[in-house]
PDB file of N, CA and C in Angstrom:
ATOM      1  N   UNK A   1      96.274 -66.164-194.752  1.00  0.00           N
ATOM      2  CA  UNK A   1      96.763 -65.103-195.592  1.00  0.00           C
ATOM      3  C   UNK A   1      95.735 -64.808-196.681  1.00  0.00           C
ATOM      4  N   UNK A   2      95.754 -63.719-197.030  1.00  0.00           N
ATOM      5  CA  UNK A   2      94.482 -63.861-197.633  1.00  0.00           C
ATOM      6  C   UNK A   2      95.270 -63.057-199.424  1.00  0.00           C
ATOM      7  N   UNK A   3      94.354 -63.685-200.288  1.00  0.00           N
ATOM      8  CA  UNK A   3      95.478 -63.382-201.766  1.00  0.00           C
ATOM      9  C   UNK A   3      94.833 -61.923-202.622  1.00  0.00           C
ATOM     10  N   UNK A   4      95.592 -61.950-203.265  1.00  0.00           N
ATOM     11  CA  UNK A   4      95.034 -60.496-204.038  1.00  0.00           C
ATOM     12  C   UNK A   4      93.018 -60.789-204.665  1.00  0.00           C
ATOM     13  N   UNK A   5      92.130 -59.663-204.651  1.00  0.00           N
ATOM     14  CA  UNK A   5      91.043 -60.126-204.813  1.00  0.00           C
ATOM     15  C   UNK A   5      90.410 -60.374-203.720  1.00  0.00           C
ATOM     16  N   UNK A   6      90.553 -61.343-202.775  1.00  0.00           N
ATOM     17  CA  UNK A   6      89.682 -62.274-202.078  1.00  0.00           C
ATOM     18  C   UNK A   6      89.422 -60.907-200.830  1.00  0.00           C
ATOM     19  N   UNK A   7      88.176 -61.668-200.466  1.00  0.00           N
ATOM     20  CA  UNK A   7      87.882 -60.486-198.885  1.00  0.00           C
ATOM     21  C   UNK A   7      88.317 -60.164-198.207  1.00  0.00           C
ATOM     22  N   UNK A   8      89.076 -59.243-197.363  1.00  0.00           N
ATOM     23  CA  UNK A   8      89.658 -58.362-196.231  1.00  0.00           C
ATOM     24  C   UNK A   8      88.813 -58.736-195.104  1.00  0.00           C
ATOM     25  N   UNK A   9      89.626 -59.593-193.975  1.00  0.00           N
ATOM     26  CA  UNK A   9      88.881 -59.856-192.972  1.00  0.00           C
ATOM     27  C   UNK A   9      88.029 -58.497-192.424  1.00  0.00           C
ATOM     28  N   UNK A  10      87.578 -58.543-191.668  1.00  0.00           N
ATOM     29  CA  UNK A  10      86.802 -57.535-191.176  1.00  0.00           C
ATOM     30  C   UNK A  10      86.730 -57.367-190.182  1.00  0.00           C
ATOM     31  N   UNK A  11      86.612 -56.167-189.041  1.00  0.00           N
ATOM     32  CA  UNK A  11      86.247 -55.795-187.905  1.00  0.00           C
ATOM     33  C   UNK A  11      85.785 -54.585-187.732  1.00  0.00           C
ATOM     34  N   UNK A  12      84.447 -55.235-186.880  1.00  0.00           N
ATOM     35  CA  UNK A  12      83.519 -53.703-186.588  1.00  0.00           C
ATOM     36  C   UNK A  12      83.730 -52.837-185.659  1.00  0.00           C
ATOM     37  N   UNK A  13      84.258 -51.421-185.979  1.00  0.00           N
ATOM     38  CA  UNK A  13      84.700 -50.019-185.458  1.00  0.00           C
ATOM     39  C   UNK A  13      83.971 -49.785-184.052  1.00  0.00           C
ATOM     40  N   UNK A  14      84.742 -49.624-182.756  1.00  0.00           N
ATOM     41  CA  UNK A  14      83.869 -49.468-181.649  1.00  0.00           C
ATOM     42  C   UNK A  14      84.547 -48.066-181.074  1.00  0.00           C
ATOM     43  N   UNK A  15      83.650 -47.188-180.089  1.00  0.00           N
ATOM     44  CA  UNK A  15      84.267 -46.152-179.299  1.00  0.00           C
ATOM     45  C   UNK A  15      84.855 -46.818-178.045  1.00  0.00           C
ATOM     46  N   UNK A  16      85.748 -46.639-177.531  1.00  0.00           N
ATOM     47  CA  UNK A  16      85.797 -47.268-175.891  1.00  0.00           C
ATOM     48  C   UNK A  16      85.793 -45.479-174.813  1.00  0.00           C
ATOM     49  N   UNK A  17      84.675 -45.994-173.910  1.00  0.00           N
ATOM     50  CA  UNK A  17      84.966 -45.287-172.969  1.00  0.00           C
ATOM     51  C   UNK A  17      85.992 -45.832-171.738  1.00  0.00           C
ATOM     52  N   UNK A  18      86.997 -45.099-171.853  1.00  0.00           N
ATOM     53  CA  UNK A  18      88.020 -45.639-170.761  1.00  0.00           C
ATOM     54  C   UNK A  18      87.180 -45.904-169.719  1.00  0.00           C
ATOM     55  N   UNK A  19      86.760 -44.484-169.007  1.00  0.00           N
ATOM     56  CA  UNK A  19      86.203 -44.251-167.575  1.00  0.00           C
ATOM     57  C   UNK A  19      85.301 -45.225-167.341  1.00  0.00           C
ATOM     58  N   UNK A  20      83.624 -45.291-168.061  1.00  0.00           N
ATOM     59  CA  UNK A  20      83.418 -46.181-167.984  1.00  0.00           C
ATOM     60  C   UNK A  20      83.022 -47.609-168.078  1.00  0.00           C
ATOM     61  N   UNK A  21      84.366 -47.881-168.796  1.00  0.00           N
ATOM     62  CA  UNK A  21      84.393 -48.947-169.847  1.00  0.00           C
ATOM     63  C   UNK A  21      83.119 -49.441-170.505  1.00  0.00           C
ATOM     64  N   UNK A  22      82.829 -48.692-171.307  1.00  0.00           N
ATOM     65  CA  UNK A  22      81.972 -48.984-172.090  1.00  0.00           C
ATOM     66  C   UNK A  22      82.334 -48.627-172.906  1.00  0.00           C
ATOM     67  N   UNK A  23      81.471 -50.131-174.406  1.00  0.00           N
ATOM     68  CA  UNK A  23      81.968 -50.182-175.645  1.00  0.00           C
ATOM     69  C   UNK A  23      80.760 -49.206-176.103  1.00  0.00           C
ATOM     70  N   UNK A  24      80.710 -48.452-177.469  1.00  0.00           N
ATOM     71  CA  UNK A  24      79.807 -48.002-178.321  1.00  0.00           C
ATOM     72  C   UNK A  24      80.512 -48.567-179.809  1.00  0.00           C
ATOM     73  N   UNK A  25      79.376 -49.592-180.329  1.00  0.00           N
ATOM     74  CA  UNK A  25      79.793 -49.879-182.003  1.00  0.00           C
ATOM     75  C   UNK A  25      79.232 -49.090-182.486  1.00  0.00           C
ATOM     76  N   UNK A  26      80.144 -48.682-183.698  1.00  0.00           N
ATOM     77  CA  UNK A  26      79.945 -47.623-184.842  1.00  0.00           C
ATOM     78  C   UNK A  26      79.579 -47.834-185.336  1.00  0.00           C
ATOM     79  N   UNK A  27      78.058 -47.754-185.966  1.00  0.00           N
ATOM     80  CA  UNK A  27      76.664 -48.497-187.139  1.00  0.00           C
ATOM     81  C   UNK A  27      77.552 -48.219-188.297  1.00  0.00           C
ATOM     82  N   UNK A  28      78.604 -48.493-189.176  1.00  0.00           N
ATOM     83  CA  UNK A  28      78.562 -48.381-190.724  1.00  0.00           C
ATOM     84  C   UNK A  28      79.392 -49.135-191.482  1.00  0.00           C
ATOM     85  N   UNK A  29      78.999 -50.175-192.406  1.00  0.00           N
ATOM     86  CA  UNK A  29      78.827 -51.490-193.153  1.00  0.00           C
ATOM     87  C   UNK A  29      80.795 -51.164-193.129  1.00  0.00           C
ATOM     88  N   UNK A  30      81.336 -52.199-192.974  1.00  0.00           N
ATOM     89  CA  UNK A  30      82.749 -52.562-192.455  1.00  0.00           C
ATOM     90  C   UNK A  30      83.281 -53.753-193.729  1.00  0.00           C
ATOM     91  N   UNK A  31      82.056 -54.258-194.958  1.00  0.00           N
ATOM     92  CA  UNK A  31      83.077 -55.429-195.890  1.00  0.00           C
ATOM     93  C   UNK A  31      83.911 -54.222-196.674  1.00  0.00           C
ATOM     94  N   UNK A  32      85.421 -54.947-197.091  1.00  0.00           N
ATOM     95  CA  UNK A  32      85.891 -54.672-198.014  1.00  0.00           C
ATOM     96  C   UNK A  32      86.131 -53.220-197.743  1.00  0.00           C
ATOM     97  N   UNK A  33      86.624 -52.139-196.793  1.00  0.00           N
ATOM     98  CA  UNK A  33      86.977 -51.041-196.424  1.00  0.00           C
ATOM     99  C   UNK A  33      87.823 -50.711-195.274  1.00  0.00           C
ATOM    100  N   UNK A  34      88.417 -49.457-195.400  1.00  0.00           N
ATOM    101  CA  UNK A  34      88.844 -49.380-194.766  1.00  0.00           C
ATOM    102  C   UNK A  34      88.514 -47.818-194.242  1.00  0.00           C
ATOM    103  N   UNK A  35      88.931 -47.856-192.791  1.00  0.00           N
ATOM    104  CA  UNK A  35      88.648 -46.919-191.447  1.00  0.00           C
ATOM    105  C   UNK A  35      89.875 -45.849-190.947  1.00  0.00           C
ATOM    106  N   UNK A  36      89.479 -44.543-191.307  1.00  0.00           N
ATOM    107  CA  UNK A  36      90.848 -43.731-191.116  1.00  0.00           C
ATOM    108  C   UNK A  36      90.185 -42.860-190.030  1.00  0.00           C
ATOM    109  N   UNK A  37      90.480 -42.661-188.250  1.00  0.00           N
ATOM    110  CA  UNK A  37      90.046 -41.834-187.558  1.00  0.00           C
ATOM    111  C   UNK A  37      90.792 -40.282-188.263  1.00  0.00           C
ATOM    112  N   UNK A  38      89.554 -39.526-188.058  1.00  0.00           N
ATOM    113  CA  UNK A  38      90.605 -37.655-188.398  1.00  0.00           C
ATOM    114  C   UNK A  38      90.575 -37.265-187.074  1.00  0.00           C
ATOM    115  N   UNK A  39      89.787 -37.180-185.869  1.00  0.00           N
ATOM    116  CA  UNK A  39      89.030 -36.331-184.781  1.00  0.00           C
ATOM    117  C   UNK A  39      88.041 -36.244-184.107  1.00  0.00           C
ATOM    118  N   UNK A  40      88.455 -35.708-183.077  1.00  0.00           N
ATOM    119  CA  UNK A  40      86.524 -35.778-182.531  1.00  0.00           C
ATOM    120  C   UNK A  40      86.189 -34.231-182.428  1.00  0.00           C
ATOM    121  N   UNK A  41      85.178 -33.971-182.233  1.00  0.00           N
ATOM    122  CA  UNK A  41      84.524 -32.877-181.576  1.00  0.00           C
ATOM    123  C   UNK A  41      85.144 -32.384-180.500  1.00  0.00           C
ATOM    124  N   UNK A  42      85.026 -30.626-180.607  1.00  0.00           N
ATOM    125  CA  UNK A  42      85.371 -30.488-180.002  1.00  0.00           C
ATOM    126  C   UNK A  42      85.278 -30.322-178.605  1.00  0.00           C
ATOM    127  N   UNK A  43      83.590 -31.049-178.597  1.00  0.00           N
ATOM    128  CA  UNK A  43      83.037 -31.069-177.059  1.00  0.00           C
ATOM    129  C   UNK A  43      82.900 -32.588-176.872  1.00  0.00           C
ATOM    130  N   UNK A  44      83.403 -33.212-177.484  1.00  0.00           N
ATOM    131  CA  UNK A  44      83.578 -34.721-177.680  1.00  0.00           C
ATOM    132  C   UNK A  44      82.331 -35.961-177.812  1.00  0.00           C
ATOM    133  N   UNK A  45      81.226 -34.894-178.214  1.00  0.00           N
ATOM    134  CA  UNK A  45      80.071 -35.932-178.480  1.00  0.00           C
ATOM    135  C   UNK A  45      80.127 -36.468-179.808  1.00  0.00           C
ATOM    136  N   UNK A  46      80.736 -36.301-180.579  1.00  0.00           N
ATOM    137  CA  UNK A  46      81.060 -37.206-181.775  1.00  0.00           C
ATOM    138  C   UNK A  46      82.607 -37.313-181.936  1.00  0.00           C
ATOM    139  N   UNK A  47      82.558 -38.312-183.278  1.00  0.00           N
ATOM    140  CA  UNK A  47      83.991 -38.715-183.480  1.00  0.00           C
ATOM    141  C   UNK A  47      83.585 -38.480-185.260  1.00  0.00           C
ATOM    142  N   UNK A  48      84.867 -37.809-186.135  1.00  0.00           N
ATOM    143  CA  UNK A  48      84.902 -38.203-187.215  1.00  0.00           C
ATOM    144  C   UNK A  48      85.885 -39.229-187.943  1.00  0.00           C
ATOM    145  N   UNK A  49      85.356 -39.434-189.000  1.00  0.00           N
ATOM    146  CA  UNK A  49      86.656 -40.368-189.498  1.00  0.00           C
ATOM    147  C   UNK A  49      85.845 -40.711-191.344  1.00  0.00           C
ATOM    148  N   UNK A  50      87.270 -41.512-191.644  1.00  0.00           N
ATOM    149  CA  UNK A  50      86.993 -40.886-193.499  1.00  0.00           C
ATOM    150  C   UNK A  50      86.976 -43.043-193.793  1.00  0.00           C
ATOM    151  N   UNK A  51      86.331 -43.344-194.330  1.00  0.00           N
ATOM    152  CA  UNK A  51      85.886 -44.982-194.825  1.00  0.00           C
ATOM    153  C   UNK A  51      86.437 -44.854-196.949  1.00  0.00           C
ATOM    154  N   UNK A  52      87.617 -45.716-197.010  1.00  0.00           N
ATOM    155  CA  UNK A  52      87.728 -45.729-198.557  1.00  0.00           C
ATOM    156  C   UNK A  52      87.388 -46.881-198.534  1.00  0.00           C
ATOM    157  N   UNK A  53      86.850 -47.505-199.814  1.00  0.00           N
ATOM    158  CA  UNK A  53      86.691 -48.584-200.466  1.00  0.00           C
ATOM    159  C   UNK A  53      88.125 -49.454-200.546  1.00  0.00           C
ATOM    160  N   UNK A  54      88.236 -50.749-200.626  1.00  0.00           N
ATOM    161  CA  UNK A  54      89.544 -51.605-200.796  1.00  0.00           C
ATOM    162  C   UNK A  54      90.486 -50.805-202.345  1.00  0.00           C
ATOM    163  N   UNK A  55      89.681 -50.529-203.482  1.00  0.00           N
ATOM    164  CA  UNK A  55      90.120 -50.303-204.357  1.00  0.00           C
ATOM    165  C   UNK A  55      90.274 -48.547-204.708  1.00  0.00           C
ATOM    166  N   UNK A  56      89.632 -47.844-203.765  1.00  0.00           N
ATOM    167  CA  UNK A  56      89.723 -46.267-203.726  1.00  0.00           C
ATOM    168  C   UNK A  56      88.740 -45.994-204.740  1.00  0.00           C
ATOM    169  N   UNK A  57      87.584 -46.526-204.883  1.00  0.00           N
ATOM    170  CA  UNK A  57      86.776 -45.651-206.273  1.00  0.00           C
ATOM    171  C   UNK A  57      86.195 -45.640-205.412  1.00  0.00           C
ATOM    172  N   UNK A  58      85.887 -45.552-204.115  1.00  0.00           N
ATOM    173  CA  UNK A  58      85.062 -44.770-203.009  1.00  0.00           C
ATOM    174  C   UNK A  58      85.231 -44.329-201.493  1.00  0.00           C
ATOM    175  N   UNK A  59      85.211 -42.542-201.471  1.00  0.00           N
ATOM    176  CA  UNK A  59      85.717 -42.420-199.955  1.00  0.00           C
ATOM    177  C   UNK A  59      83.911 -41.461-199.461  1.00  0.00           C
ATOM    178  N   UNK A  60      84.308 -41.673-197.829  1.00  0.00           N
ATOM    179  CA  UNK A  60      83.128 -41.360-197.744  1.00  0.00           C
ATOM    180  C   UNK A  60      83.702 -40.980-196.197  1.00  0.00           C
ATOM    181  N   UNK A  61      82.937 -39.400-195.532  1.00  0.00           N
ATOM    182  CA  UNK A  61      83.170 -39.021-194.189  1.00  0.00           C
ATOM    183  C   UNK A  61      81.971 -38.867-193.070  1.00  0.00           C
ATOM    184  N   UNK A  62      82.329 -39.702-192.360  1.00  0.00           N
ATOM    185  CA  UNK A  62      81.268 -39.716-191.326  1.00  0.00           C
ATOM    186  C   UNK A  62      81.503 -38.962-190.078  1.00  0.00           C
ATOM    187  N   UNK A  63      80.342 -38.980-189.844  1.00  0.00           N
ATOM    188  CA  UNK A  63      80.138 -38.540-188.329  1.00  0.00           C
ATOM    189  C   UNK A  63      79.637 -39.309-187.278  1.00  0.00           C
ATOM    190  N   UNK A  64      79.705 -40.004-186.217  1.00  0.00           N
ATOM    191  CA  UNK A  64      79.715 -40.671-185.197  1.00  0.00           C
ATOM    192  C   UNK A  64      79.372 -40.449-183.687  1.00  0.00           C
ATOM    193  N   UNK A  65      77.677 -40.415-183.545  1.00  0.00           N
ATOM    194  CA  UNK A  65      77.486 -39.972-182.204  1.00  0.00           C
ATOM    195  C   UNK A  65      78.593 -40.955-181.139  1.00  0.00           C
ATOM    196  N   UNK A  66      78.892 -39.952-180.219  1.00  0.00           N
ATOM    197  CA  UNK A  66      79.665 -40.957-179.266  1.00  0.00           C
ATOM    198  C   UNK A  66      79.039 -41.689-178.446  1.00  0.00           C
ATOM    199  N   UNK A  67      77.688 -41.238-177.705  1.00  0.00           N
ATOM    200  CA  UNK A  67      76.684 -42.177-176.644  1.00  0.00           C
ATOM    201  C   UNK A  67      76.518 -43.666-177.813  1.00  0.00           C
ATOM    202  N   UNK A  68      75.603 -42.942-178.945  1.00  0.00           N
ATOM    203  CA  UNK A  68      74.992 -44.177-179.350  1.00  0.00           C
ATOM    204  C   UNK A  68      75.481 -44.946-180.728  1.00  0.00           C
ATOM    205  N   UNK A  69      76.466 -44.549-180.997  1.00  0.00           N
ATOM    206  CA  UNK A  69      77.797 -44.720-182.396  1.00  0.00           C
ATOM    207  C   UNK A  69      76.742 -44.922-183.471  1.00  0.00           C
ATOM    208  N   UNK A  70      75.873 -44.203-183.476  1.00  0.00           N
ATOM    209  CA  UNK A  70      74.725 -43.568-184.922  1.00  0.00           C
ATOM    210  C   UNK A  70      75.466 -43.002-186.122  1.00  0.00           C
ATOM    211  N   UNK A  71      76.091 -43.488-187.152  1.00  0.00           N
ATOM    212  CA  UNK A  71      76.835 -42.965-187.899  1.00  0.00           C
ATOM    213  C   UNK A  71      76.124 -42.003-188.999  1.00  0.00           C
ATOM    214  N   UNK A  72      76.346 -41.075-189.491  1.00  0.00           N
ATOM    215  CA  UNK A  72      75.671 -40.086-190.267  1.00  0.00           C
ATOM    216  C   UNK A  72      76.815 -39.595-191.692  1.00  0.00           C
ATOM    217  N   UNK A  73      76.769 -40.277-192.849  1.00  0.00           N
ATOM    218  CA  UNK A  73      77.468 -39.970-194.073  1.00  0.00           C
ATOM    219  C   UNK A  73      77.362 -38.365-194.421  1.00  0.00           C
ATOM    220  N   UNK A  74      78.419 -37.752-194.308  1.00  0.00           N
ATOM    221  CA  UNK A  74      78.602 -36.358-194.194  1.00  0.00           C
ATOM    222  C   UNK A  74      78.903 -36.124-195.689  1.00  0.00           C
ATOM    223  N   UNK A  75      79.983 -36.925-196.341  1.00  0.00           N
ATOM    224  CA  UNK A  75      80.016 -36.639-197.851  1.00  0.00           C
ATOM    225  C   UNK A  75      80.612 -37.493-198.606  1.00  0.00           C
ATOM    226  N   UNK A  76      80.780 -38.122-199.548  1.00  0.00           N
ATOM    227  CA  UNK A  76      81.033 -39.049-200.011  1.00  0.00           C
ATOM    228  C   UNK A  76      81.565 -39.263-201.676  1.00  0.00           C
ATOM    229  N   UNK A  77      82.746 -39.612-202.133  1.00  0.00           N
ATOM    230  CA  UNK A  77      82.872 -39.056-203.483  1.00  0.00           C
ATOM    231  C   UNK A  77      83.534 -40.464-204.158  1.00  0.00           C
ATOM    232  N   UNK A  78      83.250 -40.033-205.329  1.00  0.00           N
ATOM    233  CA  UNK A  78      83.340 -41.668-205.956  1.00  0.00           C
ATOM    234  C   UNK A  78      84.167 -41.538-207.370  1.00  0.00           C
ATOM    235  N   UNK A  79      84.484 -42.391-207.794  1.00  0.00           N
ATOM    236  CA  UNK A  79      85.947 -41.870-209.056  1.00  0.00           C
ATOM    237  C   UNK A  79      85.691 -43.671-209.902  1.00  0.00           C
ATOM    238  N   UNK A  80      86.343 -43.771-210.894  1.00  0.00           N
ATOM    239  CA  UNK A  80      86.284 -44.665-211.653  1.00  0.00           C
ATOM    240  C   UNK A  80      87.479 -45.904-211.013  1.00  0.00           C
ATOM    241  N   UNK A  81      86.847 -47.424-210.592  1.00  0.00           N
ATOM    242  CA  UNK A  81      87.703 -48.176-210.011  1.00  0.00           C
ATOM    243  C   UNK A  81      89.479 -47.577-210.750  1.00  0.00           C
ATOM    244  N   UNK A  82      90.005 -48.532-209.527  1.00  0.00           N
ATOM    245  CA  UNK A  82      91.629 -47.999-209.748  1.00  0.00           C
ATOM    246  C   UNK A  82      91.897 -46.864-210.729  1.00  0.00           C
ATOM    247  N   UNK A  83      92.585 -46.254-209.942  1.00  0.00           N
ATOM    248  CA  UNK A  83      92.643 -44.503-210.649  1.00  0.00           C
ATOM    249  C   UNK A  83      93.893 -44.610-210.183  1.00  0.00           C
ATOM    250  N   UNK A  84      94.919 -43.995-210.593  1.00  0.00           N
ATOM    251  CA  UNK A  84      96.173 -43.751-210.989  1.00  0.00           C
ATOM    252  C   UNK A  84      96.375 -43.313-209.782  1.00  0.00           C
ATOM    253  N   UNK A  85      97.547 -43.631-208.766  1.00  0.00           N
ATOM    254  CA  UNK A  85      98.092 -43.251-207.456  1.00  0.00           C
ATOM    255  C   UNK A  85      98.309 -42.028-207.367  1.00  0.00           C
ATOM    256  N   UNK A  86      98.114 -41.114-208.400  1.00  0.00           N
ATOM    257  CA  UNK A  86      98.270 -39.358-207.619  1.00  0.00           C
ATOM    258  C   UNK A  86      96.890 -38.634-207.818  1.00  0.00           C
ATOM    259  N   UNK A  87      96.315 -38.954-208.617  1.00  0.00           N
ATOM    260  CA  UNK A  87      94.474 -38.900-208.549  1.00  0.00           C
ATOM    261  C   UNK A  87      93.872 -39.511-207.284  1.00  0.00           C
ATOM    262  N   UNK A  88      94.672 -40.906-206.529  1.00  0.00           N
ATOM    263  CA  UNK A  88      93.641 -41.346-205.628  1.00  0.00           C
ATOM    264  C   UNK A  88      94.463 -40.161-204.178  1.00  0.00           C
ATOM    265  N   UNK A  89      95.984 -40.386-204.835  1.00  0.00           N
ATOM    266  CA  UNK A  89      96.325 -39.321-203.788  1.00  0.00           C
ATOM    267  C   UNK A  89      95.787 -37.575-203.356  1.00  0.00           C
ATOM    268  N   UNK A  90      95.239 -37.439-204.763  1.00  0.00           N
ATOM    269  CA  UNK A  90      94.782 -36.138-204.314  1.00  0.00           C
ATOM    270  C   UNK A  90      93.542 -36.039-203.803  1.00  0.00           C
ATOM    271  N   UNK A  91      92.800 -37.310-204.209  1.00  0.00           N
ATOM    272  CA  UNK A  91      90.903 -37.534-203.540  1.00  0.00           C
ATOM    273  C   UNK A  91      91.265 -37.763-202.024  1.00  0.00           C
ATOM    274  N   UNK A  92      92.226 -38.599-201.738  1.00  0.00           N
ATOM    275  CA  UNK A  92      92.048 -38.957-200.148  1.00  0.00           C
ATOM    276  C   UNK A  92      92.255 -37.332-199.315  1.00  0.00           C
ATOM    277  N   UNK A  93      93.399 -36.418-199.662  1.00  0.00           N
ATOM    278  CA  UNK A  93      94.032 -35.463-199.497  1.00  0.00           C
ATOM    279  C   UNK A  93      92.342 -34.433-199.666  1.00  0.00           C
ATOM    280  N   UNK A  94      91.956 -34.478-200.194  1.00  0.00           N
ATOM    281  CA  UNK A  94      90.624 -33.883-200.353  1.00  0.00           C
ATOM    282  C   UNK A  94      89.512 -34.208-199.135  1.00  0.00           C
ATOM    283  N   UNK A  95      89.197 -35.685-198.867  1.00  0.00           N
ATOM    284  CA  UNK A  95      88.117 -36.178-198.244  1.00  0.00           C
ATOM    285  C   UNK A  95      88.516 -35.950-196.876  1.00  0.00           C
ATOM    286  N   UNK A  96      90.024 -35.968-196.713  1.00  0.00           N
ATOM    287  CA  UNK A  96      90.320 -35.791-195.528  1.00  0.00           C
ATOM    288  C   UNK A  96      90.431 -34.211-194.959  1.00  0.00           C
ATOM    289  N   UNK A  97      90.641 -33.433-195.547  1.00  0.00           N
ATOM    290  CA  UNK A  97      90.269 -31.707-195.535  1.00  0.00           C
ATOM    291  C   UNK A  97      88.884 -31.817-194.970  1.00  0.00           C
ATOM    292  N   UNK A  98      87.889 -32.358-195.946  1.00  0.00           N
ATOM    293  CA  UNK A  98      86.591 -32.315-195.390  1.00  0.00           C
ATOM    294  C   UNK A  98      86.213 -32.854-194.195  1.00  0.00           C
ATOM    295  N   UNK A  99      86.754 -33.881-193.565  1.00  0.00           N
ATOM    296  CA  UNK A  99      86.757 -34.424-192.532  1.00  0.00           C
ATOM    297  C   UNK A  99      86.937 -33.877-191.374  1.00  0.00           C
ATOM    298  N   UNK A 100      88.693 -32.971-191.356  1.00  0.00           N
ATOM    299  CA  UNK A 100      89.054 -32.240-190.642  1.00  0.00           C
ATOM    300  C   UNK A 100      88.071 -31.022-190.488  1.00  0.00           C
ATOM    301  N   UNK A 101      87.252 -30.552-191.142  1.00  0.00           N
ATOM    302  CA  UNK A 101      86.329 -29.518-191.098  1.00  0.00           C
ATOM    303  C   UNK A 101      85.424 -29.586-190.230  1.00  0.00           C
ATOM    304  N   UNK A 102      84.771 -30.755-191.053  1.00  0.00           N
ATOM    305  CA  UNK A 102      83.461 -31.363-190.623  1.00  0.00           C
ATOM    306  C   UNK A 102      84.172 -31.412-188.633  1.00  0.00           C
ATOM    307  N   UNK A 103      85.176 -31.813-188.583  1.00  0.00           N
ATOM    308  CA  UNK A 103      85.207 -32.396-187.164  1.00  0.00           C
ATOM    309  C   UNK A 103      85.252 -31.247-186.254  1.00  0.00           C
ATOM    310  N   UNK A 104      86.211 -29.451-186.673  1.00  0.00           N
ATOM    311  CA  UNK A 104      86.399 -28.408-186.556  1.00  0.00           C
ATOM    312  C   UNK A 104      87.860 -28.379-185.979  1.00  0.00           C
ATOM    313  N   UNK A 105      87.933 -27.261-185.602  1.00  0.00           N
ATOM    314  CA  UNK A 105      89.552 -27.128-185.701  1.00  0.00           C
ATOM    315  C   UNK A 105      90.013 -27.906-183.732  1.00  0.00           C
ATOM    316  N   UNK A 106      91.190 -27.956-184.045  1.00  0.00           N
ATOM    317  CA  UNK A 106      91.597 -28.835-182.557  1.00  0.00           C
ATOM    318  C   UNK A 106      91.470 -28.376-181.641  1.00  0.00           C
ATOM    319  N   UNK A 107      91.425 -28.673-180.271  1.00  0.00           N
ATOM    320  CA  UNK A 107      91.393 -27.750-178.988  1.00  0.00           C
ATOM    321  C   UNK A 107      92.817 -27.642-178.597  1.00  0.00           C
ATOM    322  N   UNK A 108      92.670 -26.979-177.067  1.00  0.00           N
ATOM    323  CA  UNK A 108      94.408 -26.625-176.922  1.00  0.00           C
ATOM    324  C   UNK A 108      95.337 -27.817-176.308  1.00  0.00           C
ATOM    325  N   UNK A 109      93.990 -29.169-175.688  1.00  0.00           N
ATOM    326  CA  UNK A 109      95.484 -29.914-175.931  1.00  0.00           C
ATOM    327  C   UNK A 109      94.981 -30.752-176.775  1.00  0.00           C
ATOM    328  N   UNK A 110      94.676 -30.847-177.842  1.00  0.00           N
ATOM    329  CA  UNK A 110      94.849 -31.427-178.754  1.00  0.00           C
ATOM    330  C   UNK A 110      96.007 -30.829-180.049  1.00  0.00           C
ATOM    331  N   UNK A 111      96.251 -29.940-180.116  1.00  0.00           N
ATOM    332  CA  UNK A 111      97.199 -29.068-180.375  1.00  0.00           C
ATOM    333  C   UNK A 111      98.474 -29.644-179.670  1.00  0.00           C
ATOM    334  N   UNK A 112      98.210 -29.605-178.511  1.00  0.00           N
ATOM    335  CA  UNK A 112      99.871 -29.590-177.587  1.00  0.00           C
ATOM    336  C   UNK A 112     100.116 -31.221-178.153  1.00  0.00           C
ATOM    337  N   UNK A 113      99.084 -31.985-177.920  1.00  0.00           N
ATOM    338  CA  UNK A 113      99.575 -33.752-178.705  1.00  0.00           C
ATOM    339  C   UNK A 113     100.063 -33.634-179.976  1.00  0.00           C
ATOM    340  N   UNK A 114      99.679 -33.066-180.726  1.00  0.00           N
ATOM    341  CA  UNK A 114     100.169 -32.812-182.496  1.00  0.00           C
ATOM    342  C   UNK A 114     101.459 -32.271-182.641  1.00  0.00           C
ATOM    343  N   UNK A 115     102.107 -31.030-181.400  1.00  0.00           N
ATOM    344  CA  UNK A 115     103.420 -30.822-181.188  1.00  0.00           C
ATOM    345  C   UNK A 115     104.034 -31.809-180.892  1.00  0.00           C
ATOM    346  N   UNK A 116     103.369 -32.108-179.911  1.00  0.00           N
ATOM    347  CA  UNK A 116     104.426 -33.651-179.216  1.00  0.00           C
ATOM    348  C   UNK A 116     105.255 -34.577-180.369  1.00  0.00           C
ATOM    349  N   UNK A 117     103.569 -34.741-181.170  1.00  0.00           N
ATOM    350  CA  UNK A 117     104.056 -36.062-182.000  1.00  0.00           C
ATOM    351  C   UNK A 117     105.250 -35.562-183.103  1.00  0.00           C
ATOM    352  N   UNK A 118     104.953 -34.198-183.353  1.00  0.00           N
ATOM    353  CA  UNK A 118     105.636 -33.741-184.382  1.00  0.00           C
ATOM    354  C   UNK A 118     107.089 -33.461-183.938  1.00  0.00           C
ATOM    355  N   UNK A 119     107.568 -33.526-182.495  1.00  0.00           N
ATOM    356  CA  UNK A 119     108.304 -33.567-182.014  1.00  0.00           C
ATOM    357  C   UNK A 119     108.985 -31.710-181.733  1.00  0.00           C
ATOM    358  N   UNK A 120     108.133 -30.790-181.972  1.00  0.00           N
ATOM    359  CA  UNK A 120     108.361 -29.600-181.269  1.00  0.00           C
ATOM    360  C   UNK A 120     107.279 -28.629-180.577  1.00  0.00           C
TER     361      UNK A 120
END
C-alpha cells in the first residue's frame, strides 16, 4: 500500500497491436504521473493522450507515433503545486479540449461507440 507522499508505482504506457500482436512502448518518463488516453488519429498512425503530474501543477498533451511510440509534447501547462479543485478542474477541462483537437474530430464509428456508451 503505498502512503500519502511516497511514489506511485509505475507502469510504462504500451500500444498493442491486436492483429499483429505487437507491443509498441510509448517513449515518455512515467514517475509520479498519470496517463489519460483522449484518441487516435483519424487514420490511426498516432494516438493522443493528456499526462498530469501526481499533484496537478503539471499537464502536458502528447502525441504518439503508433509504428514506433515516438512521443512528441504537443503542449504543456503548469500552475502553482496544489491549486484549489475547480482551478485544477478547469486546467484539466482545458488540456483535454486541446488534446481532443490536436487528435481531430472522431470518425463515423467512432461516433457510433460514443452513442453506444452514452447509451443512445
Amino acid at each position: 500500500m503505498v502512503r500519502a507522499g511516497e511514489r506511485l508505482p509505475t507502469a510504462a504506457p504500451y500500444l498493442i497491436d491486436i492483429l499483429s500482436r505487437k507491443l509498441v512502448k510509448i517513449d515518455v518518463p512515467v514517475d509520479d504521473r498519470i496517463l489519460l488516453l483522449v484518441g487516435w488519429s483519424t487514420d490511426g498512425s498516432a494516438v493522443c493522450f493528456v499526462q498530469f503530474s501526481r499533484d496537478l501543477s503539471w499537464a502536458g498533451v502528447y502525441r504518439a507515433d503508433a509504428e514506433t511510440g515516438e512521443a512528441r509534447l504537443l503542449f504543456e501547462d503548469r500552475t502553482p503545486p496544489t491549486p484549489p479543485e475547480d482551478v485544477a478542474l478547469r486546467r484539466a477541462e482545458r488540456v483535454f479540449r486541446a488534446a481532443q483537437t490536436a487528435a481531430g474530430p472522431p470518425d463515423k464509428r467512432q461516433r457510433r461507440a460514443i452513442r453506444k456508451l452514452r447509451g443512445y
